[in-house]
PDB file of N, CA and C in Angstrom:
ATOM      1  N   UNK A   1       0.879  35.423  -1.520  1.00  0.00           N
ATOM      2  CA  UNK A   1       1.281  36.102  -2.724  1.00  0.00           C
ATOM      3  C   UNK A   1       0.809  35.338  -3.960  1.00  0.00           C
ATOM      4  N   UNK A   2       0.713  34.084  -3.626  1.00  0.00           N
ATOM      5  CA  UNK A   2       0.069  33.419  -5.309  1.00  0.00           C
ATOM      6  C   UNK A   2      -0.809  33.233  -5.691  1.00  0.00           C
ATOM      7  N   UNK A   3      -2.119  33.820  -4.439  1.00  0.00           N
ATOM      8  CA  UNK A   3      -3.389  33.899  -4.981  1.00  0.00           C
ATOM      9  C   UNK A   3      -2.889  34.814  -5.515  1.00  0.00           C
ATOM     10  N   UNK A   4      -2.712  35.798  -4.891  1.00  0.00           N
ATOM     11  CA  UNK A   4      -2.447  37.653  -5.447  1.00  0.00           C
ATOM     12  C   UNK A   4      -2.283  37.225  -6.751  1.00  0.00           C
ATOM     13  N   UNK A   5      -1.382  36.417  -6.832  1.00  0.00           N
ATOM     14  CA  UNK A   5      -0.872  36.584  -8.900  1.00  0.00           C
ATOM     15  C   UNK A   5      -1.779  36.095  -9.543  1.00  0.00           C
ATOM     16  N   UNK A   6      -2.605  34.613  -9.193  1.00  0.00           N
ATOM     17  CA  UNK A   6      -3.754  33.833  -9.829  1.00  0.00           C
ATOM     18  C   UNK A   6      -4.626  35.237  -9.839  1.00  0.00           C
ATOM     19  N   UNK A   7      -5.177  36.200  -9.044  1.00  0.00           N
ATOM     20  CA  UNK A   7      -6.176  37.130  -9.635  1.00  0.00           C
ATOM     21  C   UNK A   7      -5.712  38.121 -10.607  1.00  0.00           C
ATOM     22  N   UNK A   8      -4.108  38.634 -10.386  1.00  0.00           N
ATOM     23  CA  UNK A   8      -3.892  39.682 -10.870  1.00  0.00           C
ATOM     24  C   UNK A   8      -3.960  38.836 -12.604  1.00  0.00           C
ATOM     25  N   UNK A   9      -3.145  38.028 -12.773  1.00  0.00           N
ATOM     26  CA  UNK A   9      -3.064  37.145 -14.468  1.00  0.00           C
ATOM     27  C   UNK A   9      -4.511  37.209 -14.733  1.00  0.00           C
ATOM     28  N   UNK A  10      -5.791  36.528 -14.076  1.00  0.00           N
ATOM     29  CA  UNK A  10      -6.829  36.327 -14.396  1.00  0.00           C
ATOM     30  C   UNK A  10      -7.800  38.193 -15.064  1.00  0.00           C
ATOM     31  N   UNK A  11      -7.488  39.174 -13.853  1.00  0.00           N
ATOM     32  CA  UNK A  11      -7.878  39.698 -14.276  1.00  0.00           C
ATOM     33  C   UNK A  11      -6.938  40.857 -15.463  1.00  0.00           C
ATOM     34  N   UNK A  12      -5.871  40.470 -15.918  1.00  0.00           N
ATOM     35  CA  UNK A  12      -5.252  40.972 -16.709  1.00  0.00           C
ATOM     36  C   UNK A  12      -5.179  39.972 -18.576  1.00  0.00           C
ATOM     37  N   UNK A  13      -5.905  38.733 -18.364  1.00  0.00           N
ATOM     38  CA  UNK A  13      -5.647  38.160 -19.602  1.00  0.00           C
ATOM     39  C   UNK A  13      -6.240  38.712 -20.572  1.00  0.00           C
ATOM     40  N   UNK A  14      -7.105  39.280 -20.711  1.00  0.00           N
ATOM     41  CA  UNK A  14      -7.260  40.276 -21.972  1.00  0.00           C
ATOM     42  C   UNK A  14      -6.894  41.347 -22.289  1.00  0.00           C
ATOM     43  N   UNK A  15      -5.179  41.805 -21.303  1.00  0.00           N
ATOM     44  CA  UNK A  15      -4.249  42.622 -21.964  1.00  0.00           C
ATOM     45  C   UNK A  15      -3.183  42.260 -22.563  1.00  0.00           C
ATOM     46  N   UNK A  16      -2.342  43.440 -22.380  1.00  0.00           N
ATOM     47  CA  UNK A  16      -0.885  42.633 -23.320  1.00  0.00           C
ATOM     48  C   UNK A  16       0.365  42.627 -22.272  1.00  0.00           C
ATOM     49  N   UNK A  17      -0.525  42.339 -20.500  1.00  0.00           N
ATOM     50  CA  UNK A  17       0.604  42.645 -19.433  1.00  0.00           C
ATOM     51  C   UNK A  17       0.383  40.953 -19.666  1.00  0.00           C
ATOM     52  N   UNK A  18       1.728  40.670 -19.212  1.00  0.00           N
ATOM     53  CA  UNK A  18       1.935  39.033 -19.002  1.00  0.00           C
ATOM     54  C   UNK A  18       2.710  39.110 -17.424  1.00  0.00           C
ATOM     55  N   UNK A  19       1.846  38.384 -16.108  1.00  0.00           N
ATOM     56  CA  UNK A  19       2.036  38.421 -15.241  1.00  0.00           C
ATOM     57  C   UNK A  19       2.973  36.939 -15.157  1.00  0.00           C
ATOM     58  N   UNK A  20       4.230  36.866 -14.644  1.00  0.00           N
ATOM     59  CA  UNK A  20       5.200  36.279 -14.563  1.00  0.00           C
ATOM     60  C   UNK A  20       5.489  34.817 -13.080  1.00  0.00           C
ATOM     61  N   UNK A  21       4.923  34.091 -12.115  1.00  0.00           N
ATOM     62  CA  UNK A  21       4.999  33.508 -11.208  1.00  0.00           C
ATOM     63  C   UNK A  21       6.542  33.069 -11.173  1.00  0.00           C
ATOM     64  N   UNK A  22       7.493  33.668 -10.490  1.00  0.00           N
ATOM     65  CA  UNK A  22       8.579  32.339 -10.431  1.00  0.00           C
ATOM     66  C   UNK A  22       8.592  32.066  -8.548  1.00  0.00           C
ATOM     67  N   UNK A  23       8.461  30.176  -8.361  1.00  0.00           N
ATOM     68  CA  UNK A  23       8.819  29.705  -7.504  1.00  0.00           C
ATOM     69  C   UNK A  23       9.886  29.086  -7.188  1.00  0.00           C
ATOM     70  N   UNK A  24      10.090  30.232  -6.033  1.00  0.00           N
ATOM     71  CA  UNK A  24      11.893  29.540  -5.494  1.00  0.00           C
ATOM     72  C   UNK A  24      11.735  28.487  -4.281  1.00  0.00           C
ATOM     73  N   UNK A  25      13.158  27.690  -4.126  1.00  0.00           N
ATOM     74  CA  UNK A  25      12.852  26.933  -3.213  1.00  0.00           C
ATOM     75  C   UNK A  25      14.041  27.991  -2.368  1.00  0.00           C
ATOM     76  N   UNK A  26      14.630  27.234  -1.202  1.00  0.00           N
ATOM     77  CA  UNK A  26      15.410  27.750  -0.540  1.00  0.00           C
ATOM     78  C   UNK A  26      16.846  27.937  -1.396  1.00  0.00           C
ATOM     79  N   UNK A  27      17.812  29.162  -1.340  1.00  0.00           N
ATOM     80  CA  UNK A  27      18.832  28.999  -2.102  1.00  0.00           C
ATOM     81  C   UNK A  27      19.939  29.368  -1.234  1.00  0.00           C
ATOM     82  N   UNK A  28      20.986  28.979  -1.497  1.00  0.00           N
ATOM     83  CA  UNK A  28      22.608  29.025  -0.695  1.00  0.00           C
ATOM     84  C   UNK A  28      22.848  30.614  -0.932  1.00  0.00           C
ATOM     85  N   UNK A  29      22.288  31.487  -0.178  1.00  0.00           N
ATOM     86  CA  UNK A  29      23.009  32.905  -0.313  1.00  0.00           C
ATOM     87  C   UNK A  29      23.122  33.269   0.992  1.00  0.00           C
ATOM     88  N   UNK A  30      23.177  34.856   1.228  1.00  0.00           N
ATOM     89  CA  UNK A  30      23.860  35.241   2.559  1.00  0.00           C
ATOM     90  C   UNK A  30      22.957  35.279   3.412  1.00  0.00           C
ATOM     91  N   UNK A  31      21.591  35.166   3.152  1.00  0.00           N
ATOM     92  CA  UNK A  31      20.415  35.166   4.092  1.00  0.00           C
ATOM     93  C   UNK A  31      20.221  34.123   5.594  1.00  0.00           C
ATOM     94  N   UNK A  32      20.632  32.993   4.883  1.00  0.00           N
ATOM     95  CA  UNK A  32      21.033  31.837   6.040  1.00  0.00           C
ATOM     96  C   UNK A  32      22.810  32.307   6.391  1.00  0.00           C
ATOM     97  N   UNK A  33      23.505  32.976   6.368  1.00  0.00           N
ATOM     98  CA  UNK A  33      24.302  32.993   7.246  1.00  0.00           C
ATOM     99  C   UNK A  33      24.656  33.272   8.353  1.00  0.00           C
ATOM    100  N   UNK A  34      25.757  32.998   9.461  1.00  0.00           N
ATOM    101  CA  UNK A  34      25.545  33.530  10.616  1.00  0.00           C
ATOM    102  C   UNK A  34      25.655  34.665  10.771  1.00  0.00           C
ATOM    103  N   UNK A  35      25.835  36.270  10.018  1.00  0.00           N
ATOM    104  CA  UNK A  35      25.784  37.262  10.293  1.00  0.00           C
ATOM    105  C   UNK A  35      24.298  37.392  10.228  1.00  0.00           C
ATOM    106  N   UNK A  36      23.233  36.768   9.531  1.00  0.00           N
ATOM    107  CA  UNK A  36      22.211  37.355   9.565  1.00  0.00           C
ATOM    108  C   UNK A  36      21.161  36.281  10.026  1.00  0.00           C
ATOM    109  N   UNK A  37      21.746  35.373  10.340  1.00  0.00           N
ATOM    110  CA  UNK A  37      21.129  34.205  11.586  1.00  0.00           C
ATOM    111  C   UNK A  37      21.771  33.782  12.268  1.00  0.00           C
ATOM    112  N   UNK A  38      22.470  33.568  13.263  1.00  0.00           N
ATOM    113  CA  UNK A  38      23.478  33.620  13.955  1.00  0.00           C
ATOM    114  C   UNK A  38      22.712  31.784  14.695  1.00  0.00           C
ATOM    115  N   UNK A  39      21.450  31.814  15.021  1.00  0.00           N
ATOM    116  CA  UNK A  39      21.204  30.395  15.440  1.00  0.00           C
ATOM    117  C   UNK A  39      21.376  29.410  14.627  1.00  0.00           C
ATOM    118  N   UNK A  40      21.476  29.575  13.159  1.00  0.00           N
ATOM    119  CA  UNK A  40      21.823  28.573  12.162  1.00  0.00           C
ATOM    120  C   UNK A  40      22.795  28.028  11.884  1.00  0.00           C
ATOM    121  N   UNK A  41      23.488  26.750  11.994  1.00  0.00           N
ATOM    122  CA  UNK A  41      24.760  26.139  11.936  1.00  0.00           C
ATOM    123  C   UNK A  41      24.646  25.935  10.406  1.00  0.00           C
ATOM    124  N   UNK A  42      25.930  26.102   9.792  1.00  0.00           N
ATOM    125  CA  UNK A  42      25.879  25.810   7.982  1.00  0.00           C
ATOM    126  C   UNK A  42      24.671  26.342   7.977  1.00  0.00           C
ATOM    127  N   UNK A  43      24.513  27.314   8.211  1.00  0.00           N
ATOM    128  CA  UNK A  43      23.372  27.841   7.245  1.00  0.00           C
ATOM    129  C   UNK A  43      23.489  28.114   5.422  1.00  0.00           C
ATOM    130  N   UNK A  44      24.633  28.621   5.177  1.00  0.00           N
ATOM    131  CA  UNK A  44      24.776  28.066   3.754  1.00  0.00           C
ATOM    132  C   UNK A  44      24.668  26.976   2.921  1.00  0.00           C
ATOM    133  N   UNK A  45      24.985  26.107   3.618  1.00  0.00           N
ATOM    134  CA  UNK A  45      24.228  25.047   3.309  1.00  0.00           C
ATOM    135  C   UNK A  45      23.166  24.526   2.879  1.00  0.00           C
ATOM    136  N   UNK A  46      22.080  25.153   3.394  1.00  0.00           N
ATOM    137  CA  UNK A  46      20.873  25.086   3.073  1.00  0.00           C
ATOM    138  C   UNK A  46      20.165  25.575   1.690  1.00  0.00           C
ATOM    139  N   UNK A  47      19.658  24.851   1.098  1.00  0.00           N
ATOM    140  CA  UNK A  47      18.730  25.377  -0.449  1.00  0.00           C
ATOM    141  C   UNK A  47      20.089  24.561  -1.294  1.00  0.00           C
ATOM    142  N   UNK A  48      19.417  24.964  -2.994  1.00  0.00           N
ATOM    143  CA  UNK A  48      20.042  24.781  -3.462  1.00  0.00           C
ATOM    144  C   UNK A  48      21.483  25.751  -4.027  1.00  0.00           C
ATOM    145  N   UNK A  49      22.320  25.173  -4.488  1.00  0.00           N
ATOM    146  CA  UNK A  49      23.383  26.482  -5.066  1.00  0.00           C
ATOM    147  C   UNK A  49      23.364  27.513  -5.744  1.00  0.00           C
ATOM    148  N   UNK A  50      23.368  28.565  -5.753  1.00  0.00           N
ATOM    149  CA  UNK A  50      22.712  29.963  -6.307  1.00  0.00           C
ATOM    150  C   UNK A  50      22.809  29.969  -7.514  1.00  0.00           C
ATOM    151  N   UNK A  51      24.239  29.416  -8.171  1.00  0.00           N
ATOM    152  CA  UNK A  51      24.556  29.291  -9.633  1.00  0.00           C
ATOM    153  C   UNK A  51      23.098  28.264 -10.495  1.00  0.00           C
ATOM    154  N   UNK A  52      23.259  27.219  -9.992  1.00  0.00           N
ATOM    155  CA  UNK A  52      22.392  25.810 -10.316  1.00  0.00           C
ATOM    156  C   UNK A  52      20.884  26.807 -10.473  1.00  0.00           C
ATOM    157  N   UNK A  53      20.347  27.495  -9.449  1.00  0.00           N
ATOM    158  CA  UNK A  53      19.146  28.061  -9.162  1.00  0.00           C
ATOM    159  C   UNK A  53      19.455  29.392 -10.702  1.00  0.00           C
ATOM    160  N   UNK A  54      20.150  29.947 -10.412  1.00  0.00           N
ATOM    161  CA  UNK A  54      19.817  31.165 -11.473  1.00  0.00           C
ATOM    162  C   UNK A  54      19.828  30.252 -13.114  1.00  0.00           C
ATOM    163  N   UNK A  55      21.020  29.382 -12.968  1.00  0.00           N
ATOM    164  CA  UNK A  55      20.233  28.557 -14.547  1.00  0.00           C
ATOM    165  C   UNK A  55      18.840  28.671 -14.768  1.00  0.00           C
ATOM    166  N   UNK A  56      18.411  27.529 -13.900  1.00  0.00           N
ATOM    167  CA  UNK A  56      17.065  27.165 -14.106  1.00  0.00           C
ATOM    168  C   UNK A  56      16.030  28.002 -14.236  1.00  0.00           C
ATOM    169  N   UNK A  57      16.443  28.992 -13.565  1.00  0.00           N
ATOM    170  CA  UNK A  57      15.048  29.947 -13.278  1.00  0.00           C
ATOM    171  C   UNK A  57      15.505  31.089 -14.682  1.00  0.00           C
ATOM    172  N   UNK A  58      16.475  31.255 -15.074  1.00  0.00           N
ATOM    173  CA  UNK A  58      16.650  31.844 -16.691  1.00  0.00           C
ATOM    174  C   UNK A  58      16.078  31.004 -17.014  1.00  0.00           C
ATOM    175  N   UNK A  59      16.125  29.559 -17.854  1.00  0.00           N
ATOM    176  CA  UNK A  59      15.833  28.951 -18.726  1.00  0.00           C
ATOM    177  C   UNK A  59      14.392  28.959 -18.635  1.00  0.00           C
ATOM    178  N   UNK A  60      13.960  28.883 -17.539  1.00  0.00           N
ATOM    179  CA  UNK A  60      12.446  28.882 -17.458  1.00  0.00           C
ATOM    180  C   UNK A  60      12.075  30.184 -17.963  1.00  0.00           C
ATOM    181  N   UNK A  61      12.250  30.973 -17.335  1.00  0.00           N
ATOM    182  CA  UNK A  61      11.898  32.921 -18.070  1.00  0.00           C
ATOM    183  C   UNK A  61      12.233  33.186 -19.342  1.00  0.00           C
ATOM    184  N   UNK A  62      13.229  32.611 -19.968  1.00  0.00           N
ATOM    185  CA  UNK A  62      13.702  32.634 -21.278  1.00  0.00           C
ATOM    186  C   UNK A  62      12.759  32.090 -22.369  1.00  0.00           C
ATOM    187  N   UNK A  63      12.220  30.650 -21.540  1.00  0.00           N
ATOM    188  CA  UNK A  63      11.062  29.713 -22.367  1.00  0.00           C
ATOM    189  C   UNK A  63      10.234  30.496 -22.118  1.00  0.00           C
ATOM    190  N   UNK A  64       9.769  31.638 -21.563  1.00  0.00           N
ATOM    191  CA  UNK A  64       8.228  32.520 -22.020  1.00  0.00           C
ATOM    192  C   UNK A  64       7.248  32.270 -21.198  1.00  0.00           C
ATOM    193  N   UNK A  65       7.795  30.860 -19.928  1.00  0.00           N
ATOM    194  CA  UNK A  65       6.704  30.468 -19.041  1.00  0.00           C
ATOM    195  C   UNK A  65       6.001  31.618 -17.958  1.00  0.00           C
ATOM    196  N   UNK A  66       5.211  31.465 -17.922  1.00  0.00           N
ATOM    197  CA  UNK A  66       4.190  32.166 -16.440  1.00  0.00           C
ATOM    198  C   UNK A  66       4.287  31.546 -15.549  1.00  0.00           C
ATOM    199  N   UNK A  67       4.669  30.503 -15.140  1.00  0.00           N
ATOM    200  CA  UNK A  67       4.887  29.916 -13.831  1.00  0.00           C
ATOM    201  C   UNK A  67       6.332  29.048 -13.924  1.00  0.00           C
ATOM    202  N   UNK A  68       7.460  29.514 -13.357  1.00  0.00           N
ATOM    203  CA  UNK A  68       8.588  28.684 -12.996  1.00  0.00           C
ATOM    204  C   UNK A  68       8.936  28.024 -11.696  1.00  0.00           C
ATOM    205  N   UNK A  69       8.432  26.841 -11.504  1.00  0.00           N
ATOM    206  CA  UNK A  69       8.820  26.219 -10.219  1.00  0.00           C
ATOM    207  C   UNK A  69      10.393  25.823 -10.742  1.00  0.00           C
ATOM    208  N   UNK A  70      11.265  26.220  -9.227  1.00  0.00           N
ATOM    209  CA  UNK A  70      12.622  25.689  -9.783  1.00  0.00           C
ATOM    210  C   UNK A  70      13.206  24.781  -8.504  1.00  0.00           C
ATOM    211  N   UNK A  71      14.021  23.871  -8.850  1.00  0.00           N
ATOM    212  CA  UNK A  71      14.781  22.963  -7.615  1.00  0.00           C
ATOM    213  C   UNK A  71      13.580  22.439  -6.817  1.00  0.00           C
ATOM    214  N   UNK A  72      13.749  21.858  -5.615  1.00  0.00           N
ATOM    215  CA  UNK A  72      12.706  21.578  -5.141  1.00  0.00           C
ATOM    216  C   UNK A  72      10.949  22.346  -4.918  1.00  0.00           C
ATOM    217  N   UNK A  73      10.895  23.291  -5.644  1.00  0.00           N
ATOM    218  CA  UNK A  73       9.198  23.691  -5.505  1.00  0.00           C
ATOM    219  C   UNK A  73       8.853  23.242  -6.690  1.00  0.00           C
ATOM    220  N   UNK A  74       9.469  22.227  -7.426  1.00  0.00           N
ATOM    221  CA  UNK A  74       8.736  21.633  -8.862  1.00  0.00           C
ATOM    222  C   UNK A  74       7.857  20.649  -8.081  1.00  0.00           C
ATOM    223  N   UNK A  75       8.198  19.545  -6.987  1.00  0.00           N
ATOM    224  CA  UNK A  75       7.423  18.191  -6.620  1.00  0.00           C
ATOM    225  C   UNK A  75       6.281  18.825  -6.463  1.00  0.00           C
ATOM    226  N   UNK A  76       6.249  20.279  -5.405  1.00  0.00           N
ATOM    227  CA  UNK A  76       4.881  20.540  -5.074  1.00  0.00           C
ATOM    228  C   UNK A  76       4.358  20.869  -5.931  1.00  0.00           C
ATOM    229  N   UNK A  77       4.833  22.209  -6.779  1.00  0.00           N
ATOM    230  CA  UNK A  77       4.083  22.760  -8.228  1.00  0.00           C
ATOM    231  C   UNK A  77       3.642  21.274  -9.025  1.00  0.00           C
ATOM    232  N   UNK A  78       4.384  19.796  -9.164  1.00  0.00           N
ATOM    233  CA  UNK A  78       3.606  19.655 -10.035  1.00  0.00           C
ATOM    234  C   UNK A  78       2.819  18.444  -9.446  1.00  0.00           C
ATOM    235  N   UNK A  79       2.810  18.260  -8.417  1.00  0.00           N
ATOM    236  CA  UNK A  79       1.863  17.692  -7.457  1.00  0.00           C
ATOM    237  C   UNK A  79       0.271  18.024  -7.179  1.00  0.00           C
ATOM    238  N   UNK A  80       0.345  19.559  -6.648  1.00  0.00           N
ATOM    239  CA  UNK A  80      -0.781  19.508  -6.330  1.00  0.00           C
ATOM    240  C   UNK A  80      -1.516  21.067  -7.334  1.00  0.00           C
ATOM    241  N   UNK A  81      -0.553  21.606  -7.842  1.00  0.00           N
ATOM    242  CA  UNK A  81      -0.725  22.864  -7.636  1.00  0.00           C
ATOM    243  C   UNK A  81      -1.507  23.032  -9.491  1.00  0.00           C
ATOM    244  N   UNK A  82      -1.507  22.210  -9.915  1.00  0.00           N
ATOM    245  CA  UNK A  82      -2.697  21.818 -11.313  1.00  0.00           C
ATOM    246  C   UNK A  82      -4.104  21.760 -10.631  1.00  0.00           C
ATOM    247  N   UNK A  83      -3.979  20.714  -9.813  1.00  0.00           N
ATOM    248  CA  UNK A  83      -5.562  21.327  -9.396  1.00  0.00           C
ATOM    249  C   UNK A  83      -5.999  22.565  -8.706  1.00  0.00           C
ATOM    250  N   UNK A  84      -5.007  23.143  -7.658  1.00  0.00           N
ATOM    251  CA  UNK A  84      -5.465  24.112  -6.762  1.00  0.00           C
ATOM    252  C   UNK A  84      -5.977  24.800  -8.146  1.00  0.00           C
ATOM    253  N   UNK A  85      -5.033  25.235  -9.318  1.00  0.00           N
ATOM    254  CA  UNK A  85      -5.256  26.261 -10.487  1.00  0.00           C
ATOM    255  C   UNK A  85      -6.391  25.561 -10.905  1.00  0.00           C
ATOM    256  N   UNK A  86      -7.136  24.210 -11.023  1.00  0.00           N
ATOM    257  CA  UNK A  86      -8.095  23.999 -11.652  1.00  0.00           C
ATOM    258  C   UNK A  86      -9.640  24.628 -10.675  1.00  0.00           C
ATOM    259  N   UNK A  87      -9.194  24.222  -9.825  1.00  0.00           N
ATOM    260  CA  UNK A  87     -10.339  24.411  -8.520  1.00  0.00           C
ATOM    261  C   UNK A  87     -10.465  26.090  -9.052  1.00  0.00           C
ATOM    262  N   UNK A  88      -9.425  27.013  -9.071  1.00  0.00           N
ATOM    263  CA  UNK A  88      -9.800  28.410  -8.829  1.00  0.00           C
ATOM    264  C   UNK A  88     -10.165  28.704 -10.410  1.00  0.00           C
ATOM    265  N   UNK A  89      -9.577  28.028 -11.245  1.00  0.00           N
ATOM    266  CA  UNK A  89     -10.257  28.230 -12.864  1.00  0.00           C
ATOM    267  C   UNK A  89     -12.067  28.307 -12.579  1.00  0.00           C
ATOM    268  N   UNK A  90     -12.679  27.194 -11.828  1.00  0.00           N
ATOM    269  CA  UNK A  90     -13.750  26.934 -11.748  1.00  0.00           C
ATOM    270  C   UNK A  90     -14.783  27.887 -10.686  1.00  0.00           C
ATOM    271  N   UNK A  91     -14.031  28.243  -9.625  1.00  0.00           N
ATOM    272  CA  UNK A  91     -14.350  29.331  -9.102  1.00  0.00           C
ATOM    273  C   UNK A  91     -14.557  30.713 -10.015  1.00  0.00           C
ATOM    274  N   UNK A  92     -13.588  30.858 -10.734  1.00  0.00           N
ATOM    275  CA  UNK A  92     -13.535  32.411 -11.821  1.00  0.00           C
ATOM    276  C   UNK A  92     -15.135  31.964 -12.262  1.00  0.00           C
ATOM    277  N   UNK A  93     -14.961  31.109 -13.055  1.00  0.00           N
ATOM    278  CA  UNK A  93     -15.866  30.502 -13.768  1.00  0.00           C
ATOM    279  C   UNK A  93     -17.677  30.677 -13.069  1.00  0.00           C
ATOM    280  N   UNK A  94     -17.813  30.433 -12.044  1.00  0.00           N
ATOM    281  CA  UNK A  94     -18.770  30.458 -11.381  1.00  0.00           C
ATOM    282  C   UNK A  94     -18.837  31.938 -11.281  1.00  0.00           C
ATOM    283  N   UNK A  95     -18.508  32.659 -10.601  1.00  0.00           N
ATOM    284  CA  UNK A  95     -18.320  34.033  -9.930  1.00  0.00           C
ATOM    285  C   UNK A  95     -18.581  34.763 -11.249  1.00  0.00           C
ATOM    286  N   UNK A  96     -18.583  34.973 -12.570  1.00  0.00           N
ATOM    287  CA  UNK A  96     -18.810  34.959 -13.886  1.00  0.00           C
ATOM    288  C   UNK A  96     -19.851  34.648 -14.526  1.00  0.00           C
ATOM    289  N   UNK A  97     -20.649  33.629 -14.385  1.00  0.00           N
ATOM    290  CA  UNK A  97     -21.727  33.274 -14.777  1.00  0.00           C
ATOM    291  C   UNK A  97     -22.881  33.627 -13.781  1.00  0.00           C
ATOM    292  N   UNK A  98     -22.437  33.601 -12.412  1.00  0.00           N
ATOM    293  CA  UNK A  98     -23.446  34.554 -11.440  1.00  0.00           C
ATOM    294  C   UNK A  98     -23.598  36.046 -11.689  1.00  0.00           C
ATOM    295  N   UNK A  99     -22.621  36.241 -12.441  1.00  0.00           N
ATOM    296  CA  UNK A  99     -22.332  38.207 -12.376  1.00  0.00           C
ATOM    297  C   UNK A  99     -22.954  38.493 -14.468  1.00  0.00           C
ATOM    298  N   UNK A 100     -23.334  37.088 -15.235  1.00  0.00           N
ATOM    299  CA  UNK A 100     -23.844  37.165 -16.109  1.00  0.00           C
ATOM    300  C   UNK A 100     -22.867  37.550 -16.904  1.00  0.00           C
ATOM    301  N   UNK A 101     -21.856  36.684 -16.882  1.00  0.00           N
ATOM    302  CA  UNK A 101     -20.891  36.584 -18.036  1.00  0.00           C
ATOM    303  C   UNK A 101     -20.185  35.544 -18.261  1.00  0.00           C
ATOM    304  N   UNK A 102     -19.604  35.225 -19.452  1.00  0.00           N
ATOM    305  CA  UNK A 102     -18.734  33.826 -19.662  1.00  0.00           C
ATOM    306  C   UNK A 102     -17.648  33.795 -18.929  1.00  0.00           C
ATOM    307  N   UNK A 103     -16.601  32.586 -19.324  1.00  0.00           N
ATOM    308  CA  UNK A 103     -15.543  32.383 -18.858  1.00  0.00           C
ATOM    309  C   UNK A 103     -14.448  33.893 -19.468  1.00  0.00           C
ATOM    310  N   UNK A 104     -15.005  33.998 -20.761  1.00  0.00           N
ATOM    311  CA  UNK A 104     -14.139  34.740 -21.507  1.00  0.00           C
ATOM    312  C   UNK A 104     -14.528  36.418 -20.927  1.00  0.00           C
ATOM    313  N   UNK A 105     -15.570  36.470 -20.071  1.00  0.00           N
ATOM    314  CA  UNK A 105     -15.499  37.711 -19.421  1.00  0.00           C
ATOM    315  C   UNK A 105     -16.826  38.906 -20.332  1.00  0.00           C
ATOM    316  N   UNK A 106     -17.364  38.144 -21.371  1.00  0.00           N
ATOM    317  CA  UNK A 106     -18.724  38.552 -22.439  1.00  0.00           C
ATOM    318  C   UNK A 106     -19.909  38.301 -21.587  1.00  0.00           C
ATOM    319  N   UNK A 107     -20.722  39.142 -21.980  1.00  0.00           N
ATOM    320  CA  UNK A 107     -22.351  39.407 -21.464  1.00  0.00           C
ATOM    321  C   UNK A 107     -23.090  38.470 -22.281  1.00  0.00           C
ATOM    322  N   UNK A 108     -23.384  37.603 -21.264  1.00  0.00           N
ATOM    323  CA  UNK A 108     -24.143  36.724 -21.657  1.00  0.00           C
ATOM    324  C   UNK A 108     -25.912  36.869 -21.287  1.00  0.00           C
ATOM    325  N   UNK A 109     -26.905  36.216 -21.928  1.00  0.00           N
ATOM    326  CA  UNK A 109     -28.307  36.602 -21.722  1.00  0.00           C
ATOM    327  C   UNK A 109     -28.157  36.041 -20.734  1.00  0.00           C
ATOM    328  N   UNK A 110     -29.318  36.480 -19.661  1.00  0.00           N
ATOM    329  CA  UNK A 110     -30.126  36.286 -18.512  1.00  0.00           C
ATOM    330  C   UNK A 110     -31.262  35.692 -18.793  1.00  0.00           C
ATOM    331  N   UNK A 111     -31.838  34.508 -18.371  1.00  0.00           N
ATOM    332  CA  UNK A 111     -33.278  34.194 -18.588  1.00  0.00           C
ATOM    333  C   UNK A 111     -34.299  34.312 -17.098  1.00  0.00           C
TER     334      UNK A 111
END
């Protein structure tokens, strides 16, 4: 799903849609419980607390961001996931200048 969004934002930045990423980590709701996993001991337990999680992930949507890593998917988001976005910036980038246009998506000369 997050390539899906890296193309859909890319090929939407010269509108006025603003494509939104929020990353969840695991959260304490009814999904891990034993009515609806029955092999999971404390499955509630697991993730963070739903209250704690809906803060964060408002405050992040509130700040206007396009990408909200919240509770634990921040280490990875801010670990590795600057370059994966740099690597595929550079890919756009290529795939663009082969197809005879800039980064900004303009017709550029051919020699």
């Amino acid at each position: 799903m997050h390539h899906f969004i890296l193309c859909l934002r890319e090929q939407l930045k010269e509108t006025k849609v603003k494509v939104v990423e929020l990353y969840p980590p695991a959260v304490q709701t009814e999904l891990h419980d034993e009515k609806h996993q029955p092999d999971i001991k404390n499955g509630g337990q697991i993730g963070m607390p739903l209250d704690q999680f809906i803060e964060e992930a408002y405050n992040g949507l509130a700040a206007g961001k396009e990408q909200v890593p919240v509770g634990t998917s921040k280490q990875s988001f801010d670990t590795w996931e600057a370059e994966r976005q740099k690597q595929f910036h550079g890919m756009v980038e290529a795939i663009s200048r082969r197809n005879g246009r800039n980064a900004e998506g303009a017709q550029v000369k051919q020699h």
